[in-house]
Protein backbone atom coordinates (compact mmCIF):
# COMPACT_ATOMS: atom_id res chain seq x y z
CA UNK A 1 -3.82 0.06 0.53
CA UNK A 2 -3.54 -0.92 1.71
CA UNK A 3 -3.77 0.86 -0.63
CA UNK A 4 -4.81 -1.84 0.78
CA UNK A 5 -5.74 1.36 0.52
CA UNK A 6 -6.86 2.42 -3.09
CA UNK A 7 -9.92 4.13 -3.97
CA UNK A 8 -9.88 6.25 -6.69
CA UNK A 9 -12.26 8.28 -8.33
CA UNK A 10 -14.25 7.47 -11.76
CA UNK A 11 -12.98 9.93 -13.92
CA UNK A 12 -9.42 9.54 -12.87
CA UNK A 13 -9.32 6.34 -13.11
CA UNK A 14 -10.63 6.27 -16.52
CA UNK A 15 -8.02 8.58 -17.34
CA UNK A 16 -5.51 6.46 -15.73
CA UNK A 17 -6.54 3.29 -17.31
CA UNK A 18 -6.82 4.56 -20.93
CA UNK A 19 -2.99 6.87 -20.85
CA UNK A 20 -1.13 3.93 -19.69
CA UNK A 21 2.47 4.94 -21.00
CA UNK A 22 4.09 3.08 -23.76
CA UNK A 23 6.46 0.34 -23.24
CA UNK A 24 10.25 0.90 -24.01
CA UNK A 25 11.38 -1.01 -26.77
CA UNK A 26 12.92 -4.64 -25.31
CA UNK A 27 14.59 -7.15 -27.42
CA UNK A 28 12.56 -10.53 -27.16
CA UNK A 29 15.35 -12.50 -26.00
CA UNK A 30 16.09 -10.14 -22.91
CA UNK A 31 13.14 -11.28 -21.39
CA UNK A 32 12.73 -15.04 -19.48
CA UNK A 33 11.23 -17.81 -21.88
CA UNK A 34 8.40 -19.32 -20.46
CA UNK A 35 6.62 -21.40 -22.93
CA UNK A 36 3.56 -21.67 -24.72
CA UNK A 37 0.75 -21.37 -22.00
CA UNK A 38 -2.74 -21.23 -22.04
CA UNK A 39 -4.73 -18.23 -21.41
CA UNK A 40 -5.41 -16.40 -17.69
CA UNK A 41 -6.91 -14.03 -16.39
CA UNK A 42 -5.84 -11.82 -13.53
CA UNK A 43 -8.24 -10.12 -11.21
CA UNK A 44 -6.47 -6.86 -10.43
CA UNK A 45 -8.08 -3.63 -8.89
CA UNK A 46 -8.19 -0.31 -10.14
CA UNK A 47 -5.65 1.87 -8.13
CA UNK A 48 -2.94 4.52 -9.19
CA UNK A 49 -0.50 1.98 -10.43
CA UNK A 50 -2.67 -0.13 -12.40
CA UNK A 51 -1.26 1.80 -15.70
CA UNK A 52 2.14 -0.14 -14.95
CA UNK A 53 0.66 -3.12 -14.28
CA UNK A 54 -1.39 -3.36 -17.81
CA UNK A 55 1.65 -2.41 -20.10
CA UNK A 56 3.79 -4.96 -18.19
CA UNK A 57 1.13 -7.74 -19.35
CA UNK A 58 0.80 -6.22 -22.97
CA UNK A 59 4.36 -6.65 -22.66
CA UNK A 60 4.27 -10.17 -21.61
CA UNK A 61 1.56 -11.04 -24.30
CA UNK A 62 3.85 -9.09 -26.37
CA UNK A 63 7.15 -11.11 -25.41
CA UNK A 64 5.23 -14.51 -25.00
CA UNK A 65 2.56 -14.95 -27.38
CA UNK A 66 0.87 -15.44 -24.38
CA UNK A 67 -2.76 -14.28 -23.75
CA UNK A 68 -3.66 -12.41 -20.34
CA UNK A 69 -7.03 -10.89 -19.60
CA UNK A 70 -7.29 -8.44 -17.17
CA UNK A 71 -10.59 -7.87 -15.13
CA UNK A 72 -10.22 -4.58 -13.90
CA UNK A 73 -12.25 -3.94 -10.43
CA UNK A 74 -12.89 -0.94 -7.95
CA UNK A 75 -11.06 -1.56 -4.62
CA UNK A 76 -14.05 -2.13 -2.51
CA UNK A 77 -15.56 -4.94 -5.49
CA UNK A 78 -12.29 -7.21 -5.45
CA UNK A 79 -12.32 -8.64 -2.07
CA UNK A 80 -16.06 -10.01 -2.62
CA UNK A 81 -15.02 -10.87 -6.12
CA UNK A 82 -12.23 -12.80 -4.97
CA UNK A 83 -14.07 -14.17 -2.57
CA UNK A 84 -16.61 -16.14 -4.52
CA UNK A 85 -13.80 -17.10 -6.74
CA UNK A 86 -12.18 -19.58 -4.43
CA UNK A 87 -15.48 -20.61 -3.25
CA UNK A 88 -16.92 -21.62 -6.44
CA UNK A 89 -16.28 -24.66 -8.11
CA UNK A 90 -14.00 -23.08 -10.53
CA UNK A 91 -12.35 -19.78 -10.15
CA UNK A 92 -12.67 -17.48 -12.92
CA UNK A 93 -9.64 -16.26 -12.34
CA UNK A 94 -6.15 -17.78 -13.03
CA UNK A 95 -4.10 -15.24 -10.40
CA UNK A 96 -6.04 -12.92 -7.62
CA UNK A 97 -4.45 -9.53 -6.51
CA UNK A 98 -5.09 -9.85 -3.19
CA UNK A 99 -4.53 -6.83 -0.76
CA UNK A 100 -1.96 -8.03 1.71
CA UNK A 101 -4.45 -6.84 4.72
CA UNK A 102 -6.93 -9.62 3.77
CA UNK A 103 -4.37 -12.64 2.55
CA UNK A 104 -4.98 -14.28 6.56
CA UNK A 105 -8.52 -14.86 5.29
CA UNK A 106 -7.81 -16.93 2.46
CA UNK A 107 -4.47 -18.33 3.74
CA UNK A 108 -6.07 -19.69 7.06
CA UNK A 109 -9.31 -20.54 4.70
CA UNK A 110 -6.99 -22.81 2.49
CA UNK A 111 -8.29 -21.61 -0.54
CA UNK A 112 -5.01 -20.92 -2.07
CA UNK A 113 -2.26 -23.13 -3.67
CA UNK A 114 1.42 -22.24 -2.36
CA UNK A 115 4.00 -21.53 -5.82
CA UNK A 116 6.09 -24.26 -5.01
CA UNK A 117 2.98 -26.94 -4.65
CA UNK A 118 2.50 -25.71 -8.61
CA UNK A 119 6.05 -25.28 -9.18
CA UNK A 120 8.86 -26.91 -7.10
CA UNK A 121 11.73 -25.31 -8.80
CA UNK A 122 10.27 -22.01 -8.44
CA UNK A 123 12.67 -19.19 -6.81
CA UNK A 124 11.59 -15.82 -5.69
CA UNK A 125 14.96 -13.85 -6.78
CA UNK A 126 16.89 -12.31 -3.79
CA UNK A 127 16.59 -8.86 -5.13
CA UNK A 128 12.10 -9.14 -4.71
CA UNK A 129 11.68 -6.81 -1.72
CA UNK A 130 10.03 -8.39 1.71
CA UNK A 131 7.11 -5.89 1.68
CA UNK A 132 6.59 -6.85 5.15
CA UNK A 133 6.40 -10.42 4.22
CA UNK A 134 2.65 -10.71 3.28
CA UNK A 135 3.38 -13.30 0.56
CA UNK A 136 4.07 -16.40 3.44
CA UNK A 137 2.52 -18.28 5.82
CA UNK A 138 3.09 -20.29 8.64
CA UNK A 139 -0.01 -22.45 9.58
CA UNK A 140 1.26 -23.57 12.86
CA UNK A 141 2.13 -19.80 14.15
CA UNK A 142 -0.68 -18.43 12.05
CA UNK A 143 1.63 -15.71 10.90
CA UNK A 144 2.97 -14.08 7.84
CA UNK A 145 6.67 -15.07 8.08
CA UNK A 146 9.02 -16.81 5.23
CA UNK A 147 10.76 -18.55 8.89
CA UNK A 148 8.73 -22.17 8.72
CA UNK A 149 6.32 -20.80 6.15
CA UNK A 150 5.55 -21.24 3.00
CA UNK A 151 5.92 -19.19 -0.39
CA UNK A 152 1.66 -18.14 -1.68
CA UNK A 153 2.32 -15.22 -3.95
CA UNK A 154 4.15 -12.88 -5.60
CA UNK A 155 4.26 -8.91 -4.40
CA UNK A 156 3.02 -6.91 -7.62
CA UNK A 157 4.27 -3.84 -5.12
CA UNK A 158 5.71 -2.94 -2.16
CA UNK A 159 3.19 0.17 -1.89
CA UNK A 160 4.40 2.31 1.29
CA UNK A 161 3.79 6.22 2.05
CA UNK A 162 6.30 8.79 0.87
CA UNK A 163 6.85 12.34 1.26
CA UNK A 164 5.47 14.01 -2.27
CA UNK A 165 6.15 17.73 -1.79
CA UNK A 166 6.86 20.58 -4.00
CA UNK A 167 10.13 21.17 -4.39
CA UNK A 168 10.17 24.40 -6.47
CA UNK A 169 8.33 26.16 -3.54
CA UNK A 170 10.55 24.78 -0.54
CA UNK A 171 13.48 25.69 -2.75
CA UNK A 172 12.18 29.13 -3.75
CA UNK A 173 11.05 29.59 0.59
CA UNK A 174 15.07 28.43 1.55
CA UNK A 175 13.18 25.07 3.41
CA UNK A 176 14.93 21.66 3.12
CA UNK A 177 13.34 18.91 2.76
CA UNK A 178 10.98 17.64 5.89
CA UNK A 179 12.84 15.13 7.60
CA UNK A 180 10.10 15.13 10.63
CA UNK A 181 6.12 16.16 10.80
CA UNK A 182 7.61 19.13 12.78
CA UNK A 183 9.67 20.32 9.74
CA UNK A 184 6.20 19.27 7.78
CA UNK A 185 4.33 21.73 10.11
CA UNK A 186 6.72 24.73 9.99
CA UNK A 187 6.71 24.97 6.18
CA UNK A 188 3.15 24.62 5.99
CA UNK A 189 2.86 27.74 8.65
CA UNK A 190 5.01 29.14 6.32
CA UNK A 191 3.66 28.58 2.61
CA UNK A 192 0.09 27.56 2.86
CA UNK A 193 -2.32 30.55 1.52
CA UNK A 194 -6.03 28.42 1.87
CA UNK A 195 -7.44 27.62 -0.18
CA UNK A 196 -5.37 28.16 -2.84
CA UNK A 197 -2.74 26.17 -1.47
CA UNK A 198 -2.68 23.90 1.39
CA UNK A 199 0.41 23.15 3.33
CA UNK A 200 -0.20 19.61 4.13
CA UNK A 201 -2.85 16.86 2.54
CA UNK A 202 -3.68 13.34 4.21
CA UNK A 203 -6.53 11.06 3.97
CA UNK A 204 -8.93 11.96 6.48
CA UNK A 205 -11.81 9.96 5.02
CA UNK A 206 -13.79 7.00 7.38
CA UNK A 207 -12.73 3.60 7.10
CA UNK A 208 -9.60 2.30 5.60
CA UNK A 209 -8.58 5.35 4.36
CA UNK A 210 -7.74 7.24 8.13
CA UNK A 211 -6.55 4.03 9.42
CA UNK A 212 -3.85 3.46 6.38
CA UNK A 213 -2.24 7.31 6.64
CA UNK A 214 -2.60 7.50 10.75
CA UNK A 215 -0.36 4.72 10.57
CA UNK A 216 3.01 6.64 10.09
CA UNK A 217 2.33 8.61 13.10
CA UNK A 218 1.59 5.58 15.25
CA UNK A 219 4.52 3.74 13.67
CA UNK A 220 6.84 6.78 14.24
CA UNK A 221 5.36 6.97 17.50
CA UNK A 222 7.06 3.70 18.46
CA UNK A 223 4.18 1.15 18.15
CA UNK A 224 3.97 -1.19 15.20
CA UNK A 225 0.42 -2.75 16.10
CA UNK A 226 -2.42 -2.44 18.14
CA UNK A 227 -2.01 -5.85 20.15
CA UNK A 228 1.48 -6.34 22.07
CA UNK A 229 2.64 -8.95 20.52
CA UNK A 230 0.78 -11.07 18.17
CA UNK A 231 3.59 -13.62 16.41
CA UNK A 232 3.80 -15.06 19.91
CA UNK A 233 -0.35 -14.58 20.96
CA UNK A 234 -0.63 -11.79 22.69
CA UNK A 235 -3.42 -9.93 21.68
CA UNK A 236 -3.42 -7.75 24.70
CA UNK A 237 -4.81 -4.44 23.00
CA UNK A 238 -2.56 -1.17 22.80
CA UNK A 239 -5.12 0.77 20.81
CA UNK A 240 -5.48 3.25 24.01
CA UNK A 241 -1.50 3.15 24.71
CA UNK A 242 -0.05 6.86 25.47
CA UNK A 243 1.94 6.42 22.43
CA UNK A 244 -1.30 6.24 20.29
CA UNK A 245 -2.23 9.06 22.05
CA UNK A 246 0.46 11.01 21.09
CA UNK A 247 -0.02 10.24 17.70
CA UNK A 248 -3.61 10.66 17.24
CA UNK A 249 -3.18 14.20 18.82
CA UNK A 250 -0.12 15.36 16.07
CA UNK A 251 -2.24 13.44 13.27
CA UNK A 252 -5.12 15.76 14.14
CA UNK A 253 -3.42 19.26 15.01
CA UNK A 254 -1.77 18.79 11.15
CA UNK A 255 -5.09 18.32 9.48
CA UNK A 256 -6.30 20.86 11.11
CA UNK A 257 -3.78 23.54 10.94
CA UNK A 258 -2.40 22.43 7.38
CA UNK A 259 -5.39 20.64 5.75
CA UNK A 260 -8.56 21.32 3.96
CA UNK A 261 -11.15 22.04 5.87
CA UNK A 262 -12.88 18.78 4.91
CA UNK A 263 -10.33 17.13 6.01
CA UNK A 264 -12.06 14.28 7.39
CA UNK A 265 -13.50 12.93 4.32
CA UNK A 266 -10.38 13.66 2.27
CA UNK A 267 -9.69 10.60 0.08
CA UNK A 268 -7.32 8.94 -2.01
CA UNK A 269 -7.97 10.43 -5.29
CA UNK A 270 -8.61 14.23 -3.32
CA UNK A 271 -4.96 13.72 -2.03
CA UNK A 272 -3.55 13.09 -5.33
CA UNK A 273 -5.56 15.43 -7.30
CA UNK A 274 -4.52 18.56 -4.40
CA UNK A 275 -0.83 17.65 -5.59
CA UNK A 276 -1.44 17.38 -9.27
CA UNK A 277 -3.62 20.30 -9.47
CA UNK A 278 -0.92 22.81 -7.30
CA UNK A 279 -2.70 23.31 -4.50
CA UNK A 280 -0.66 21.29 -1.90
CA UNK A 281 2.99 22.36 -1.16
CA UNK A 282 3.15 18.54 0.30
CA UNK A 283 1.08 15.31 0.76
CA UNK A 284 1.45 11.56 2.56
CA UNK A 285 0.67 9.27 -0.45
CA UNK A 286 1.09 6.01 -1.20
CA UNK A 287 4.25 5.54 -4.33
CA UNK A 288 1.97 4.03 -6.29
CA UNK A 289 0.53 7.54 -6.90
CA UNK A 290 3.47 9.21 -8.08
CA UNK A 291 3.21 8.61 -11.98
CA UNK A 292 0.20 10.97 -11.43
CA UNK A 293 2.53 13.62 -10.63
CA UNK A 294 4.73 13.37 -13.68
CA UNK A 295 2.08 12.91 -16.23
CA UNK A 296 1.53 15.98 -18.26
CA UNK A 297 -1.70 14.89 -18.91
CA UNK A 298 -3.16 15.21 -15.21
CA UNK A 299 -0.57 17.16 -13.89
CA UNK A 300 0.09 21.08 -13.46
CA UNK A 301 3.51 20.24 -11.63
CA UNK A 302 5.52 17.95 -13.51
CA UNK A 303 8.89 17.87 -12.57
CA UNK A 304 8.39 20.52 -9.45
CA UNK A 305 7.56 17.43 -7.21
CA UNK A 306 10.26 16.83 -4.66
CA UNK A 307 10.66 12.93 -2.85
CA UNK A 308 11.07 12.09 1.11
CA UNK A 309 11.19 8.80 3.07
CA UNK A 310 8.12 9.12 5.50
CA UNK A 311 8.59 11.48 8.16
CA UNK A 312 9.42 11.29 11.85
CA UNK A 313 7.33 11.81 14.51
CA UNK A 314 9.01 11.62 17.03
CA UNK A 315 12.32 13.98 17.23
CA UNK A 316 15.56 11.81 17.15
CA UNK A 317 13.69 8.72 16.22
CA UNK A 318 13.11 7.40 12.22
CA UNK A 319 10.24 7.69 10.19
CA UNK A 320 8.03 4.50 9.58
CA UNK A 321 5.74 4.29 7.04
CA UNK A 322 3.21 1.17 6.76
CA UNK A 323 2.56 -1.12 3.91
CA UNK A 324 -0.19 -1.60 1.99
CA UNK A 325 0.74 -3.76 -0.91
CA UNK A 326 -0.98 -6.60 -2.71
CA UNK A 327 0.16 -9.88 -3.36
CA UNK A 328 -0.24 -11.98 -6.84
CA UNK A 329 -1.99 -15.51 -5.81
CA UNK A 330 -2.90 -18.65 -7.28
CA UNK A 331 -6.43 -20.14 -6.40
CA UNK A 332 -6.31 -23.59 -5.66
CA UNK A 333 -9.88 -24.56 -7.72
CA UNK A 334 -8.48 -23.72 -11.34
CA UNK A 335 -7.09 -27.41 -13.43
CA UNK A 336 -3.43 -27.70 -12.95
CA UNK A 337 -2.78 -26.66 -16.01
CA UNK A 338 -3.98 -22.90 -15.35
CA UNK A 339 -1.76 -23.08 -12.17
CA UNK A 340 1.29 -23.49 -14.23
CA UNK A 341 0.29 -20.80 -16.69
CA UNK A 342 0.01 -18.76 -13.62
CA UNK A 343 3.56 -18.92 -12.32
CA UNK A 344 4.26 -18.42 -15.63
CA UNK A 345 3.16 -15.19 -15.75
CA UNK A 346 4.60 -14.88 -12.13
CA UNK A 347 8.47 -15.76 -13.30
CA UNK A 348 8.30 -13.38 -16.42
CA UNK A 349 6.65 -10.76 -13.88
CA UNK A 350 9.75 -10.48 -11.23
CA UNK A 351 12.63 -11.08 -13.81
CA UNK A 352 15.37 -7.73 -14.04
CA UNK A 353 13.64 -7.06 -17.34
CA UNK A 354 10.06 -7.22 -17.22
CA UNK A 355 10.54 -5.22 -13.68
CA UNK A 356 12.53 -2.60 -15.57
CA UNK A 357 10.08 -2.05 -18.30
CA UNK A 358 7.39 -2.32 -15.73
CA UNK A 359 9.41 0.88 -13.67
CA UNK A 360 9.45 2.58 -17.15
CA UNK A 361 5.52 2.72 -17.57
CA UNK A 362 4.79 3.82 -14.53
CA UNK A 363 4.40 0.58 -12.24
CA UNK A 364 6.07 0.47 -9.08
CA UNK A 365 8.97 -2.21 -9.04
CA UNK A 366 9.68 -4.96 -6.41
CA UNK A 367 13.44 -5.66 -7.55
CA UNK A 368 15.81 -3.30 -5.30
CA UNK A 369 18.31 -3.36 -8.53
CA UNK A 370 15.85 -2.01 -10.46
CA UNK A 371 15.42 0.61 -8.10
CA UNK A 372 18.80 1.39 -7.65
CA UNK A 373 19.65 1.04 -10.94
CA UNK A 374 20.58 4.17 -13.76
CA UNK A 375 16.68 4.48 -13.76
CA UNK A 376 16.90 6.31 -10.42
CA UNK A 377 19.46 8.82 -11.02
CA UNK A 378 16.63 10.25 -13.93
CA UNK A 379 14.77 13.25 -12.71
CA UNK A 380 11.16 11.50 -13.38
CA UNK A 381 12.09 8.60 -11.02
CA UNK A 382 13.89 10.58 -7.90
CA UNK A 383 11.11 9.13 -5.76
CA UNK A 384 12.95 5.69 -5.87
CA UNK A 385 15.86 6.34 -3.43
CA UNK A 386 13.30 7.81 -0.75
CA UNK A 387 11.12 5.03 -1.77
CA UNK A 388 13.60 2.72 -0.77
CA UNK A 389 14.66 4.07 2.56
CA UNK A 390 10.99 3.99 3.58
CA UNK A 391 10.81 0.52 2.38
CA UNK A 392 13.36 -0.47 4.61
CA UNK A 393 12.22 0.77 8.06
CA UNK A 394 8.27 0.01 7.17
CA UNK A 395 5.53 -1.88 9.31
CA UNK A 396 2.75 -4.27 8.24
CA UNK A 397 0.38 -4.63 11.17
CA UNK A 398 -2.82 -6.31 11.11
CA UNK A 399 -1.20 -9.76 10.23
CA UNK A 400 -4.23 -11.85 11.53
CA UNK A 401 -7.65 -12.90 10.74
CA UNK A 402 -9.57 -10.70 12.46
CA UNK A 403 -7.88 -7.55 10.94
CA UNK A 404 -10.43 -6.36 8.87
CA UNK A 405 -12.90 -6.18 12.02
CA UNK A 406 -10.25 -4.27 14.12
CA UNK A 407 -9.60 -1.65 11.16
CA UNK A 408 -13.58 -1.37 10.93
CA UNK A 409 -13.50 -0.09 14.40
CA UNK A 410 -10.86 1.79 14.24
CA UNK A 411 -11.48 3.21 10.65
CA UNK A 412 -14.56 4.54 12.56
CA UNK A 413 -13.35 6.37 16.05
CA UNK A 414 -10.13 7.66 14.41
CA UNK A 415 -12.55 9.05 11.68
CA UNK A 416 -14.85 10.48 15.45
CA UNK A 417 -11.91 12.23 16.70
CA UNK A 418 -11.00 14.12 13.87
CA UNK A 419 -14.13 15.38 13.41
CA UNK A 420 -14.16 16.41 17.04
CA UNK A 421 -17.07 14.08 18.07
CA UNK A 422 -15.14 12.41 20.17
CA UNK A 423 -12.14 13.67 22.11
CA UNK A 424 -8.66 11.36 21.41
CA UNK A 425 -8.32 9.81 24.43
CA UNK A 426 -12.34 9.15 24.63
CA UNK A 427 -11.97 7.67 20.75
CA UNK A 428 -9.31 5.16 21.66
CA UNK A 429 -10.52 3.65 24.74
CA UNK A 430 -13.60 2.97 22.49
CA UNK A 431 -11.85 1.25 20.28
CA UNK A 432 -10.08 -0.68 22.70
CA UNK A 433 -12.84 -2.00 24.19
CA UNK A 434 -14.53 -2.56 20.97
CA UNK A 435 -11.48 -4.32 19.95
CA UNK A 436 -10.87 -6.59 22.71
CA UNK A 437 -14.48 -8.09 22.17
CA UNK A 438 -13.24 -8.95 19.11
CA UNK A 439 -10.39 -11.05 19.82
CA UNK A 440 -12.10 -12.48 23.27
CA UNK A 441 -14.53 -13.58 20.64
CA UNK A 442 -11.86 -15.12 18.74
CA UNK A 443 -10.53 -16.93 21.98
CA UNK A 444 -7.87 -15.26 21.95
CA UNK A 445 -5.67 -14.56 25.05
CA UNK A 446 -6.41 -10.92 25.16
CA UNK A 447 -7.02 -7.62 27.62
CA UNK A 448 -6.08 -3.78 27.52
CA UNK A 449 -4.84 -1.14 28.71
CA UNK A 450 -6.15 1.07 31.73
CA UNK A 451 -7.96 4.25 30.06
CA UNK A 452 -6.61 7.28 28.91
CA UNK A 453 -7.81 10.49 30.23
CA UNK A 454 -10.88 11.45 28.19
């Protein structure tokens, strides 16, 4: 998720991809003139909010005359299909989705053309969300900053953890809503009757999936990497600080008192499915999977599901949740006349509008006035003001190139300690040695951390 951090399984996506909601009826001249354009076509991947995403184009083909084809792609096929894309000579594709956890790879590659190189009057409107900011690039600091950078894509989402819990039964057991994992942990003590219902769901699973929801306890835990302090080159390695210690232990003690007892293979779709099916009274997800919850279709608790900013960890101190959006790019092999048709699609995408209608079926908007518009004082979108205020305090880590080795390793002991093979502090100065051979490989300037107590 991300999403980066998406992976979803067969028969629910299917399900997804073929109730995609219908479109609110839009006057044609709402809605930003673009032109006639050529054709694209848009590698996207399949994930919870992909429903949003196609009736936003139908609506564009719709508004425009415009064709867009979508090719529609598991989450572990699009990096390799994007990949030989932009190493081809032509890309088949006119715009990649590319999770913002691998956009160093193909910024620092240069296989990418920045919007304005295509379009020099183009403005990302004020109101587009930073979601962490993976959308620039600075070449000279190697880091994912609008400060000295340049513009490369477009955010289709902002996609952070929320809260997702059931209202009806906190309401009917006198419990507010969590505000902290402690208040998470108390009702789950107190509602939870395994297996019928679980207290508290959160992907357990090897891989990306433990490293994307561990984040929120790291990040709450005060730490919003695992290097001190990369913008300025310090990759000195904090995997095995006492703060991730700290975390790892209250990440584990809530699977295992509130979770499913195969917790550590819980996915994506497993975490969705507990909700939509009743048997969690509360789950971390990603907002990109809360249309699931309100679709009567897939859903046994539609309109019992209750919406909180992430929680904190650490008493007195705020929740942070992480982000694991995509971005919308341009590939820099496709005839200049694709490009264009491109950032066509991308202006029509972020105008008040298009973001609206996108909202309405189910997509999750990048336009704060959207989300604070008369949309969010409906009961179906009451996730949007959380949303929001989880939005506003989240962390992106894993901003450079050698990300997607340091989440392998981690992905892998965080996945060990849950399952008990390892103990915490044994798992972490693993991976902090593993990880430091990484980035000493890289030439970076680099070290750790004395060990922790194993």
């Amino acid at each position: 998720m991300g999403i980066s951090s998406c992976r979803w399984l067969g028969a629910l996506l299917l399900a997804g991809c073929l109730s995609s909601a219908p479109m609110a009826p839009a006057k044609a001249q709402s809605f930003a003139d673009v032109g006639k354009q050529p054709p694209i076509t848009i590698l996207i991947n399949a994930s919870p909010w992909y429903a949003g995403f196609q009736s936003a184009v139908e609506l564009y083909t719709k508004q425009t005359g415009n064709v867009v084809k979508l090719d529609v792609t598991p989450y572990n096929g699009v990096l390799e299909k994007a990949r030989n894309a932009v190493r081809g000579q032509t890309s088949p594709y006119d715009i990649l989705n590319i999770d913002g956890f691998w956009t160093i790879e193909f910024y620092e590659g240069g296989f990418l053309r920045p919007i304005k190189d295509v379009d020099p009057t183009f403005v990302l409107p004020k109101e587009v969300l930073a979601c962490g900011n993976n959308h620039y690039w600075n070449a000279e600091k190697r880091w994912r900053t609008p400060e000295g950078g340049v513009l490369m894509g477009v955010p289709p989402n902002c996609n952070v953890h929320i809260l997702a819990y059931r209202k009806d039964l906190y309401d009917g057991a006198g419990l507010a809503a969590p505000k902290s994992y402690d208040d998470v942990k108390a009702a789950c003590l107190k509602l939870q009757k395994p297996p019928q219902l679980y207290g508290f769901v959160t992907r357990g699973e090897r891989g990306n999936p433990i490293r994307y929801d561990f984040m929120p306890f790291m990040h709450g835990h005060g730490q919003t990497d695992f290097v001190k302090d990369p913008l300025n080159g310090d990759f000195t390695v904090t995997v095995n600080s006492p703060e991730m210690l700290a975390a790892l232990k209250q990440f584990i003690d809530l699977h295992k008192t509130c979770g499913p007892a195969n917790h550590a293979s819980v996915g994506q779709a497993d975490v969705i499915q507990s909700m939509s099916a009743g048997k969690a009274a509360a789950v971390q997800v990603v907002i990109a999977a809360w249309s699931n919850f309100e679709d009567k279709n897939k859903s046994t608790v539609v309109g019992k599901v209750g919406a909180a900013p992430i929680p904190s960890a650490v008493p007195g101190k705020p929740g942070v949740a992480s982000i694991g959006n995509w971005d919308l790019t341009i590939p820099k092999n496709i005839a200049p006349e694709q490009q264009k048709a491109a950032i066509a699609f991308l202006k029509w995408f972020v105008t008040p509008q298009a973001q609206r209608a996108y909202a309405e079926a189910g997509g999750i908007p990048v336009r704060s006035d959207t989300l604070t518009s008369d949309l969010a004082k409906k009961p179906q979108f009451n996730w949007m003001a959380p949303y929001l205020q989880s939005v506003a305090t989240a962390a992106s880590p894993l901003g450079y190139n050698e990300g997607a080795a340091v989440e392998q390793v981690l992905g892998l002991r965080l996945n060990q300690a849950l399952l008990g093979e390892m103990s915490p502090g044994k798992a972490l100065n693993t991976a902090a040695g593993e990880v430091e051979a990484i980035f000493a490989r890289s030439g970076r300037k680099t070290g750790k951390l004395p060990p922790l107590p194993e």
